[in-house]
C-alpha atoms as a PDB file:
ATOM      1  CA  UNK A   1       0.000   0.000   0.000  1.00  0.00           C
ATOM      2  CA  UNK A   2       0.884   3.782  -0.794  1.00  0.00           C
ATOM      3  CA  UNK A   3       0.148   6.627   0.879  1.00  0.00           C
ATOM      4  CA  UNK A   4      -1.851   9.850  -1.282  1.00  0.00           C
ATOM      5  CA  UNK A   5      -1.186  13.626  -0.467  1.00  0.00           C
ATOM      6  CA  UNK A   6      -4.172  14.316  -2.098  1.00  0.00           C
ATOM      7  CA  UNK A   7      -5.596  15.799   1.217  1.00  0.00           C
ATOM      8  CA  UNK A   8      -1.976  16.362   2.664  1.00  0.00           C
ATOM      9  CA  UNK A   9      -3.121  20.229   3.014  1.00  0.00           C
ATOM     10  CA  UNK A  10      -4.102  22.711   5.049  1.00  0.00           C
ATOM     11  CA  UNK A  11      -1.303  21.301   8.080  1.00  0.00           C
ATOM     12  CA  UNK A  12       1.843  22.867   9.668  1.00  0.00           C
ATOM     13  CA  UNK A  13       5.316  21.561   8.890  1.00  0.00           C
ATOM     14  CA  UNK A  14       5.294  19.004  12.194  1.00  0.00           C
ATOM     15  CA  UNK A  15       1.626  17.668  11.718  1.00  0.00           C
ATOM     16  CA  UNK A  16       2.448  16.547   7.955  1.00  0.00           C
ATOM     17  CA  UNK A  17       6.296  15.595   9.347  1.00  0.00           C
ATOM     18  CA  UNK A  18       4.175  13.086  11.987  1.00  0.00           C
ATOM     19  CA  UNK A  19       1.651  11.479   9.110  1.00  0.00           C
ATOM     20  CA  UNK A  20       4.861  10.588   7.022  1.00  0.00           C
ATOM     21  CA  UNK A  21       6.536   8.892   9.373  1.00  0.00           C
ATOM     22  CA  UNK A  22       3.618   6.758  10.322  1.00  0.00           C
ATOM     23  CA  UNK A  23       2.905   5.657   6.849  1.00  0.00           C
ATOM     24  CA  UNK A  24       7.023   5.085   6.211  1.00  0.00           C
ATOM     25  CA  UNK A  25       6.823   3.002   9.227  1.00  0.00           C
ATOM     26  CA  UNK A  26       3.773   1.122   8.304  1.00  0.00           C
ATOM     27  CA  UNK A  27       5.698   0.280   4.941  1.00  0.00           C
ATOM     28  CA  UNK A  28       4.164   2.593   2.889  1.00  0.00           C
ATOM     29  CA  UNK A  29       7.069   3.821   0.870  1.00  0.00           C
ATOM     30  CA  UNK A  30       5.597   5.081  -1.764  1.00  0.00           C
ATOM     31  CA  UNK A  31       4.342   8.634  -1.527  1.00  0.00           C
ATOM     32  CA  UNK A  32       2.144  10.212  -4.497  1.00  0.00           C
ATOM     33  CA  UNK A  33       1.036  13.226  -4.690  1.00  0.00           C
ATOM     34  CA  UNK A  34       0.681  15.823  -7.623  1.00  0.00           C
ATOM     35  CA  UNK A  35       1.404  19.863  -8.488  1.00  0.00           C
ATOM     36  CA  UNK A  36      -1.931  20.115  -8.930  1.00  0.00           C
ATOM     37  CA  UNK A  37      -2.859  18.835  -5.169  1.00  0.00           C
ATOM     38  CA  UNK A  38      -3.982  21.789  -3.193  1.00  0.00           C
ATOM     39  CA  UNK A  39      -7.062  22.874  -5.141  1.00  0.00           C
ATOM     40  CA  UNK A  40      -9.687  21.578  -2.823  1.00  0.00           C
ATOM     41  CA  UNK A  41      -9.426  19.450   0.117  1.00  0.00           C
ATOM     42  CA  UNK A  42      -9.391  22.266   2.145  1.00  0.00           C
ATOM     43  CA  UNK A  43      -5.945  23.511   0.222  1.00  0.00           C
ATOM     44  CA  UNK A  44      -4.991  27.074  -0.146  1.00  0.00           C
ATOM     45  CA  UNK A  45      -4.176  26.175  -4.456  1.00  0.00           C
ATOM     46  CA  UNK A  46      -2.044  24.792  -6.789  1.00  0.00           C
ATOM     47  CA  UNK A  47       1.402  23.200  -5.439  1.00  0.00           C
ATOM     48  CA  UNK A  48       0.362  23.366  -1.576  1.00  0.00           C
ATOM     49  CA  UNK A  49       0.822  19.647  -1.395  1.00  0.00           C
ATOM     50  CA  UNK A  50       4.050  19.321  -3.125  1.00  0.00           C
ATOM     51  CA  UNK A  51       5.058  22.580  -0.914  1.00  0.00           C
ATOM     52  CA  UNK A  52       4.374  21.052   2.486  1.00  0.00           C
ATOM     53  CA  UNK A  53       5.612  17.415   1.481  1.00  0.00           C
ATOM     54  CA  UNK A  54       9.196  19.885   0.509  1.00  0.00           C
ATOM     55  CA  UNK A  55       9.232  21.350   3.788  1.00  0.00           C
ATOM     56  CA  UNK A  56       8.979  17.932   5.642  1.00  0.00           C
ATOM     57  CA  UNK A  57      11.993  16.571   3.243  1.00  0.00           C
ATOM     58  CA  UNK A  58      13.976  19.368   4.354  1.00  0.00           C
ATOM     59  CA  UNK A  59      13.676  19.430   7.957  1.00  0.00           C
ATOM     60  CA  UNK A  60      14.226  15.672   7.763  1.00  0.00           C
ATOM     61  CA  UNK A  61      16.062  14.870   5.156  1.00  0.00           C
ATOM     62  CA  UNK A  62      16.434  10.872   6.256  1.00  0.00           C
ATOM     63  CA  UNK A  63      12.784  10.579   4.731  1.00  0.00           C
ATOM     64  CA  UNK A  64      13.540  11.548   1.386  1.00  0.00           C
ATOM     65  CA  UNK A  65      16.040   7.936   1.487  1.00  0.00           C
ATOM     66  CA  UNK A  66      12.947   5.849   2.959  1.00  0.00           C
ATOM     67  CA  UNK A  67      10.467   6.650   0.202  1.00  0.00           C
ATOM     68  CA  UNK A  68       9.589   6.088  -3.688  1.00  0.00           C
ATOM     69  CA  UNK A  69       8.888   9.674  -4.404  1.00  0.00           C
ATOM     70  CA  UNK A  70       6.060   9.918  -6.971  1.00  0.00           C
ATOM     71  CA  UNK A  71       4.546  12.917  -8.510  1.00  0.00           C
ATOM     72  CA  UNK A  72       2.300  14.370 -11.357  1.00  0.00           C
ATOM     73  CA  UNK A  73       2.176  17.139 -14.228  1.00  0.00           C
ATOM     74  CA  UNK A  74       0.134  17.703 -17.246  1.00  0.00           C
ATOM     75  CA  UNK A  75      -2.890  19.699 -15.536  1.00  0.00           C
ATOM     76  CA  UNK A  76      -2.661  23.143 -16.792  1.00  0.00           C
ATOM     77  CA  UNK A  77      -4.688  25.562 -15.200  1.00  0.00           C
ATOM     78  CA  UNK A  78      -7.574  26.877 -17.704  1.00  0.00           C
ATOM     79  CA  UNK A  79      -6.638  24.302 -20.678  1.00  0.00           C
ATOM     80  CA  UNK A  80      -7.275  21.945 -18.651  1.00  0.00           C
ATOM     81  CA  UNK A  81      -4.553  18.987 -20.159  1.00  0.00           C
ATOM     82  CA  UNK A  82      -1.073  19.942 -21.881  1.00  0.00           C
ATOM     83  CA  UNK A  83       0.919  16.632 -22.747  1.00  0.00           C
ATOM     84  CA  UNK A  84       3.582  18.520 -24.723  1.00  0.00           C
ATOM     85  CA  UNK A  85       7.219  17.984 -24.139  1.00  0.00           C
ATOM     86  CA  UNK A  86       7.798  21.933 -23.100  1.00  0.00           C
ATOM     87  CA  UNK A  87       5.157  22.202 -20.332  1.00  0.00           C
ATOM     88  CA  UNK A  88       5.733  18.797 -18.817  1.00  0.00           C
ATOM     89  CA  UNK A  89       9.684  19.739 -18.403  1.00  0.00           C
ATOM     90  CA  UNK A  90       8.817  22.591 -17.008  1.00  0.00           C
ATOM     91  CA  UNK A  91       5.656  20.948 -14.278  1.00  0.00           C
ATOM     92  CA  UNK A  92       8.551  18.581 -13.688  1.00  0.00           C
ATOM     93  CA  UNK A  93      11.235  21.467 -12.528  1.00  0.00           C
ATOM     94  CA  UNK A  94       8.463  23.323 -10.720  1.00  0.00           C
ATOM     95  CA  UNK A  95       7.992  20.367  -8.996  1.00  0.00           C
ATOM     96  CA  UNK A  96      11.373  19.965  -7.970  1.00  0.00           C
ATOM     97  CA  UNK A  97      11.663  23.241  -6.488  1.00  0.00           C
ATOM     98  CA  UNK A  98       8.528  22.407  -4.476  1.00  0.00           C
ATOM     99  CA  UNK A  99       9.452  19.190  -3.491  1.00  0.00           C
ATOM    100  CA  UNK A 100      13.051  20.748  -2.808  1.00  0.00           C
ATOM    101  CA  UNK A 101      14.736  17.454  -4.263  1.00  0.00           C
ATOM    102  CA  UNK A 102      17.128  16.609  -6.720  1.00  0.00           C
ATOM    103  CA  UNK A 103      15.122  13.498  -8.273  1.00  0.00           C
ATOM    104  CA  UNK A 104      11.703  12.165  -8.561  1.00  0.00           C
ATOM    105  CA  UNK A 105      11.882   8.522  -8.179  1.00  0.00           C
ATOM    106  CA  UNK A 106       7.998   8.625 -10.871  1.00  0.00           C
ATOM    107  CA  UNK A 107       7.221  11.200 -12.843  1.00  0.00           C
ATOM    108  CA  UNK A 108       3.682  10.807 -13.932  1.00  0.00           C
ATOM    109  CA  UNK A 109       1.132  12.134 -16.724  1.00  0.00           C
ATOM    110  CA  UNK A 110      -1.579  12.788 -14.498  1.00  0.00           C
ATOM    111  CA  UNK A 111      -4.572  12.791 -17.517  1.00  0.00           C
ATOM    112  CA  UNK A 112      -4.786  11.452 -21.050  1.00  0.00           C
ATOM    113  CA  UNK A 113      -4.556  14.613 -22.994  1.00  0.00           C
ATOM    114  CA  UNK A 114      -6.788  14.125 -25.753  1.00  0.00           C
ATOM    115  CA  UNK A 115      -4.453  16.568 -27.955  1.00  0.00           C
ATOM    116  CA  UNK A 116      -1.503  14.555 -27.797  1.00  0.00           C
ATOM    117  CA  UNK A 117      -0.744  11.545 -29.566  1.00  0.00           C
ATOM    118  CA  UNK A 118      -0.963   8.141 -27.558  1.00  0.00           C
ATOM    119  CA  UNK A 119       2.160   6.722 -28.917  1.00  0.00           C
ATOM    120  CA  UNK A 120       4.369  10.213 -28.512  1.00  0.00           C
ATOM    121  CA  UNK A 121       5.453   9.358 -24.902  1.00  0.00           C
ATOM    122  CA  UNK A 122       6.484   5.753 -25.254  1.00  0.00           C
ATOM    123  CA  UNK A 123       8.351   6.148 -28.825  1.00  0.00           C
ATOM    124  CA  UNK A 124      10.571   9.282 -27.030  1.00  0.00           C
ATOM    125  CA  UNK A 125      11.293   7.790 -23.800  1.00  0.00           C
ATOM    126  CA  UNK A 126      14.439   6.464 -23.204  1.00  0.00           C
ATOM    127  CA  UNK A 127      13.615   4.315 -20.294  1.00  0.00           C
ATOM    128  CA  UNK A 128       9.832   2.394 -20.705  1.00  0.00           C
ATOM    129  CA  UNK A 129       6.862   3.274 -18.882  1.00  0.00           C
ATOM    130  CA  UNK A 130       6.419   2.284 -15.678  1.00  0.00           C
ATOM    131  CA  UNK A 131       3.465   2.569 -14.128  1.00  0.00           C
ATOM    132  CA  UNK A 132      -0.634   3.930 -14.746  1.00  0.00           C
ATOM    133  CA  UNK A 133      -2.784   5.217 -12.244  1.00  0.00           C
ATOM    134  CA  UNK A 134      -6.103   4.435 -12.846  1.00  0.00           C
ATOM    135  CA  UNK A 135      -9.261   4.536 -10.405  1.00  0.00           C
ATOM    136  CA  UNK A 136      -9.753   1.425  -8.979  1.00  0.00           C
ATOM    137  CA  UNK A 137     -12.293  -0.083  -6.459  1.00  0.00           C
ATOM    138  CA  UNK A 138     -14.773  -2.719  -5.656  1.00  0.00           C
ATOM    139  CA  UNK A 139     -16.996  -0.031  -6.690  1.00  0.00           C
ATOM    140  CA  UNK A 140     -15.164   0.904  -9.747  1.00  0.00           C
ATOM    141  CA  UNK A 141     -13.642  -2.094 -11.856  1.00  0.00           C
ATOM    142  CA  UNK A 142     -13.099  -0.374 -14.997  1.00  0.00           C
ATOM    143  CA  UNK A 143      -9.647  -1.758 -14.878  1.00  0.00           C
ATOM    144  CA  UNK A 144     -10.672  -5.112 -15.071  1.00  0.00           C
ATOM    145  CA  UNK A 145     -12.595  -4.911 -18.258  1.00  0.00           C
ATOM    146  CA  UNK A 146     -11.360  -1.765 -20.401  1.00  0.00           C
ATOM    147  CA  UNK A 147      -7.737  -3.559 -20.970  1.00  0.00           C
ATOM    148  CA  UNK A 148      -5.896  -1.492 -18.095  1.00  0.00           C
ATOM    149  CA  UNK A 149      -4.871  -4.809 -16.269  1.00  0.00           C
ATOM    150  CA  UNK A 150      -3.824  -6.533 -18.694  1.00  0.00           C
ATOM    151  CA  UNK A 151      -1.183  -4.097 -20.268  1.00  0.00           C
ATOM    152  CA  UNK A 152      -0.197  -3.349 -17.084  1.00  0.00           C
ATOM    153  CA  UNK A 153       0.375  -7.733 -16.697  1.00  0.00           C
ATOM    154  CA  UNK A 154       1.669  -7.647 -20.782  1.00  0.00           C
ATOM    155  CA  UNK A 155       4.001  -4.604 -20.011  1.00  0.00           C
ATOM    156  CA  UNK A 156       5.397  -5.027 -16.131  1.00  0.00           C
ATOM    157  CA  UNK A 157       3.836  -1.896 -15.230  1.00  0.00           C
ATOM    158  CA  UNK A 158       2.805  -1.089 -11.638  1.00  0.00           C
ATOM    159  CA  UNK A 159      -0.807  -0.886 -10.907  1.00  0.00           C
ATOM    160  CA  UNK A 160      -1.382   2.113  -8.657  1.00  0.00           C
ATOM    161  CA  UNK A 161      -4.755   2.251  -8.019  1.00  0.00           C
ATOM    162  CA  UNK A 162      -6.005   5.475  -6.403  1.00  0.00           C
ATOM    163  CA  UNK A 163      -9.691   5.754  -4.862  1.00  0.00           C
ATOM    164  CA  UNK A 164      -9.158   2.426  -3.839  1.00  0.00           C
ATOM    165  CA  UNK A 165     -12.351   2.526  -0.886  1.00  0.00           C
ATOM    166  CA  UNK A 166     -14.050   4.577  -3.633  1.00  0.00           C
ATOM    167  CA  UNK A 167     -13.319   8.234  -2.160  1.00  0.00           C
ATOM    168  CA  UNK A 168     -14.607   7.032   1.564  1.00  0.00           C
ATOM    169  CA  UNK A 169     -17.589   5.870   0.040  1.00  0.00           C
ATOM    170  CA  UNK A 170     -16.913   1.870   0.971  1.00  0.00           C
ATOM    171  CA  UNK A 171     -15.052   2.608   4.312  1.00  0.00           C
ATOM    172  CA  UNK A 172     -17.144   2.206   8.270  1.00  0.00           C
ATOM    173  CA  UNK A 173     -17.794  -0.814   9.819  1.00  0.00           C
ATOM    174  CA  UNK A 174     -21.527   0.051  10.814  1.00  0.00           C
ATOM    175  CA  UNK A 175     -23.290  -1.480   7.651  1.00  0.00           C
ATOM    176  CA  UNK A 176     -24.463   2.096   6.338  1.00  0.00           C
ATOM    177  CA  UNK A 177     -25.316   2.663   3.003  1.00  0.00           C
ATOM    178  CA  UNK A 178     -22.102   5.215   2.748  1.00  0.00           C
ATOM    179  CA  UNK A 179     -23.890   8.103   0.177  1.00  0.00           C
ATOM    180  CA  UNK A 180     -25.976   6.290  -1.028  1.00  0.00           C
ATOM    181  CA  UNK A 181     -23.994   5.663  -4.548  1.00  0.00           C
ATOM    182  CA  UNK A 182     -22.594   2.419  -4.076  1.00  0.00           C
ATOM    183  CA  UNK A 183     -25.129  -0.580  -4.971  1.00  0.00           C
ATOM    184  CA  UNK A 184     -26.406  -1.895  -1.616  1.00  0.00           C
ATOM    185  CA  UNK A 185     -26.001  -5.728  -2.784  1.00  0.00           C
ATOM    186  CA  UNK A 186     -22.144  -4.550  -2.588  1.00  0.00           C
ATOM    187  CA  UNK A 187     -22.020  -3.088   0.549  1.00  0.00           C
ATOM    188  CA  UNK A 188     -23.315  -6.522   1.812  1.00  0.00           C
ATOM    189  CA  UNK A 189     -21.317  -8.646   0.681  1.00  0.00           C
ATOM    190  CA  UNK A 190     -18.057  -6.480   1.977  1.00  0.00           C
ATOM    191  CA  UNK A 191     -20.471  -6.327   5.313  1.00  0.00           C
ATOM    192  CA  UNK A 192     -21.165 -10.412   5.388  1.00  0.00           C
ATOM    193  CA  UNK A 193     -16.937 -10.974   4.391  1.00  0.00           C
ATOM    194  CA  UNK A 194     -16.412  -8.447   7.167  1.00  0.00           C
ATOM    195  CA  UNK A 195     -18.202 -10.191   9.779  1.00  0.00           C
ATOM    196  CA  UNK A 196     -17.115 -13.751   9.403  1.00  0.00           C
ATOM    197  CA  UNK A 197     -13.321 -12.605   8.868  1.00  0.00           C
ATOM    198  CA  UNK A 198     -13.712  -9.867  12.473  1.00  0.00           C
ATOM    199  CA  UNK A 199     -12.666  -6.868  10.610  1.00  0.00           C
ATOM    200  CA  UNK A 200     -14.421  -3.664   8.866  1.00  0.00           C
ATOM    201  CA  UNK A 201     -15.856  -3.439   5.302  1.00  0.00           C
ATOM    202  CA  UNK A 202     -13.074  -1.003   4.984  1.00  0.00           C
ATOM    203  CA  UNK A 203     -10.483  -3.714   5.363  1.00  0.00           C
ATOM    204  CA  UNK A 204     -12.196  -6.577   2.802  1.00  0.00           C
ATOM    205  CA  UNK A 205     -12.290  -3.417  -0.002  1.00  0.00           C
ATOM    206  CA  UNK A 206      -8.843  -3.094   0.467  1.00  0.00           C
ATOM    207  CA  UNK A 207      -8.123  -6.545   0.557  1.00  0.00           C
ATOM    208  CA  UNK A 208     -10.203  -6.976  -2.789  1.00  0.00           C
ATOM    209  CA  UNK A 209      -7.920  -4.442  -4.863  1.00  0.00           C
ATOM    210  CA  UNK A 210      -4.727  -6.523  -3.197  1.00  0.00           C
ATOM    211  CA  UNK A 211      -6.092  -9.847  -4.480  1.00  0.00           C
ATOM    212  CA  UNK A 212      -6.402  -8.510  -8.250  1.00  0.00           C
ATOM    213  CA  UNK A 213      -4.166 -10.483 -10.262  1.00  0.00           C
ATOM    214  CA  UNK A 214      -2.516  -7.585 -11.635  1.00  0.00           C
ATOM    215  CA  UNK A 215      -1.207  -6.676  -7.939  1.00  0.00           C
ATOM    216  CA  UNK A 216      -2.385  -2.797  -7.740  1.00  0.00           C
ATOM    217  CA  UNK A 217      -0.813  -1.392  -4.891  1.00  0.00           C
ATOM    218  CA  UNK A 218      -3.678   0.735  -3.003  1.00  0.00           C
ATOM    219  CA  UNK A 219      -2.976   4.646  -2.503  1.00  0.00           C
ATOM    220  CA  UNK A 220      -4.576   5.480   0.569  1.00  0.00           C
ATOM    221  CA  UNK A 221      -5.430   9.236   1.037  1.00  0.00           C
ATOM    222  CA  UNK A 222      -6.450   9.389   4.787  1.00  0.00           C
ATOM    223  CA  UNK A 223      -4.813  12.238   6.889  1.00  0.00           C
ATOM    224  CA  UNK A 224      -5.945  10.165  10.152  1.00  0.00           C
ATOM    225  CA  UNK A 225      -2.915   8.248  11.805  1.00  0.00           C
ATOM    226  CA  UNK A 226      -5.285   5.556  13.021  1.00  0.00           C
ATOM    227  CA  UNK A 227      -7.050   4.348   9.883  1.00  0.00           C
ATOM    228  CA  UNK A 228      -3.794   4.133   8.161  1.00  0.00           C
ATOM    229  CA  UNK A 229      -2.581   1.534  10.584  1.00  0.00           C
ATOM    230  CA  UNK A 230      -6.156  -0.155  10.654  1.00  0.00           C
ATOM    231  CA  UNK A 231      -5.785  -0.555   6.754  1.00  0.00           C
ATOM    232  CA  UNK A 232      -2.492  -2.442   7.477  1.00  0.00           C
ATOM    233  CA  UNK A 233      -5.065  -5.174   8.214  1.00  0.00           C
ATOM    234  CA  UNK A 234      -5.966  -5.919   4.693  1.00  0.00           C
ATOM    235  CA  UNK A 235      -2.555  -7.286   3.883  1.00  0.00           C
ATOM    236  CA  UNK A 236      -3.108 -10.050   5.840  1.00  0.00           C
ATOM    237  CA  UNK A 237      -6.385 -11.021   4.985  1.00  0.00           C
ATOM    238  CA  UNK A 238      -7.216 -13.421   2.456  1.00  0.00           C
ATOM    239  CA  UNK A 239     -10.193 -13.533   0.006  1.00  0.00           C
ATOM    240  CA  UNK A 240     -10.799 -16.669  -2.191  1.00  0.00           C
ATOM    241  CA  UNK A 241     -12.382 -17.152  -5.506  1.00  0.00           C
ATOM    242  CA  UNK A 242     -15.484 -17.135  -4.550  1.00  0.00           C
ATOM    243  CA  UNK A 243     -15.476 -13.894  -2.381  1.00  0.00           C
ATOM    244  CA  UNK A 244     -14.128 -12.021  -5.067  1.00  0.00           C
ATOM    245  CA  UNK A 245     -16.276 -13.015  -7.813  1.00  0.00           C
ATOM    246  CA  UNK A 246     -19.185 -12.158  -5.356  1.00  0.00           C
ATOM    247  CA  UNK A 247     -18.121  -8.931  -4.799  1.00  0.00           C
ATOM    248  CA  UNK A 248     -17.557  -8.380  -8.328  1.00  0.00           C
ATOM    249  CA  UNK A 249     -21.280  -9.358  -9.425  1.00  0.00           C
ATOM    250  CA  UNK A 250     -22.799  -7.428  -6.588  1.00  0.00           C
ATOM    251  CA  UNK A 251     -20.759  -4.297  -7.638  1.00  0.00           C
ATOM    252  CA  UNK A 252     -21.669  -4.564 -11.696  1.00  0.00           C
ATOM    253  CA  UNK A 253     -25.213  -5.995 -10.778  1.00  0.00           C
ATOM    254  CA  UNK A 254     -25.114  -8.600 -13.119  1.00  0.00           C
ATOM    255  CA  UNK A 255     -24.948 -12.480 -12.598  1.00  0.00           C
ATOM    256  CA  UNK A 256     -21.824 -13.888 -14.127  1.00  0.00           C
ATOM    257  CA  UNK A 257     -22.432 -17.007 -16.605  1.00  0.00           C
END
């Protein structure tokens, strides 16, 4: 599992120093975020995230060694998607400065521009892709049918799927209906897995996305201490077959043949 600074805003330099250093030592050395984290989430704008990760990398510079640094470009402000070669160099040396580091361990695209061409990137790289990013869920499995997983399997790309509780909206152990967006013959199955295994619905989600044979690693974006060592949980639970293939029907609604 990863942890998101997609809500790592709106915190002083010591609060976002402490929620680092609990996900590094839960094992969650990868940290993503984005230049465009900051709008929303109760961020002051564009770059805050990258800004206040910087600031924790310089007054502790022995995180920076512990951690896969990941980031984004390729959101430009009023466009809304720039894929050329100029403006992603220069998201990607913004970023540095922000991030006040030397290297970024993944340099991401962070959306398809539909202006570029989709074989531009790969043909001019001179290392191969790595990695996509797609949404990914019990609530969303796009990935699973639309071809994602399997280039990412044909390819040796890494799966990082973000939204992986679909944006809180599969999380609680109470047996709510969360916003009342997620089918409620999915919410209780996760509900039925989570009682006979003693854990939350939160924790069977996650352990879904794990169990995918494609081996996404989950990007959780909780600022809470607490729920990012209760999600720790899901890496030791197992889910068989069966319990996947229910949760899959009950999410898409359909009966499988």
């Amino acid at each position: 599992m990863a942890f998101g600074c997609w809500r790592f805003v709106g915190s002083d330099e010591a609060g976002g120093q402490a929620l680092i250093e609990t996900a590094l030592g839960l094992g969650m050395n990868l940290v993503d975020t984005a230049d465009i984290y900051g709008r929303g989430h109760g961020g002051g704008g564009f770059g805050e995230s990258e800004e206040l990760l910087g600031k924790v990398l310089a007054a502790s510079p022995g995180l920076r060694d512990q951690m896969v640094l990941a980031t984004k470009g390729g959101i430009r402000m009023g466009v809304p998607y720039d894929s050329s070669p100029a403006y992603l160099v220069a998201a990607c040396d913004a970023s540095l400065r922000r991030l006040r580091t030397e290297v970024i361990d993944l340099y991401q695209v962070h959306r398809p521009d539909l202006l570029a061409h989709t074989e531009a990137l790969a043909e001019h790289l001179a290392t191969p892709l790595a990695a996509t990013q797609p949404e990914l869920s019990a609530a969303n499995l796009a990935p699973l049918r639309d071809g994602t997983g399997d280039l990412a399997l044909r390819d040796g790309l890494a799966v990082l799927a973000w939204s992986p509780l679909g944006g809180g909206r599969l999380g609680g152990a109470d047996g709510g209906d969360g916003d009342g967006t997620v089918p409620r013959p999915l919410l209780g199955v996760l509900d039925e897995l989570a009682a006979r295994e003693g854990v939350d619905r939160a924790t069977v989600a996650l352990a879904f996305v794990l169990a995918l044979p494609f081996r996404p690693v989950a990007i959780l974006g909780t600022q809470n201490p607490d729920r990012l060592r209760q999600a720790q949980r899901a890496l030791g639970l197992h889910l068989d077959r069966m319990d996947a293939y229910r949760i899959i029907e009950a999410s898409e609604g359909v009966p499988l043949p």
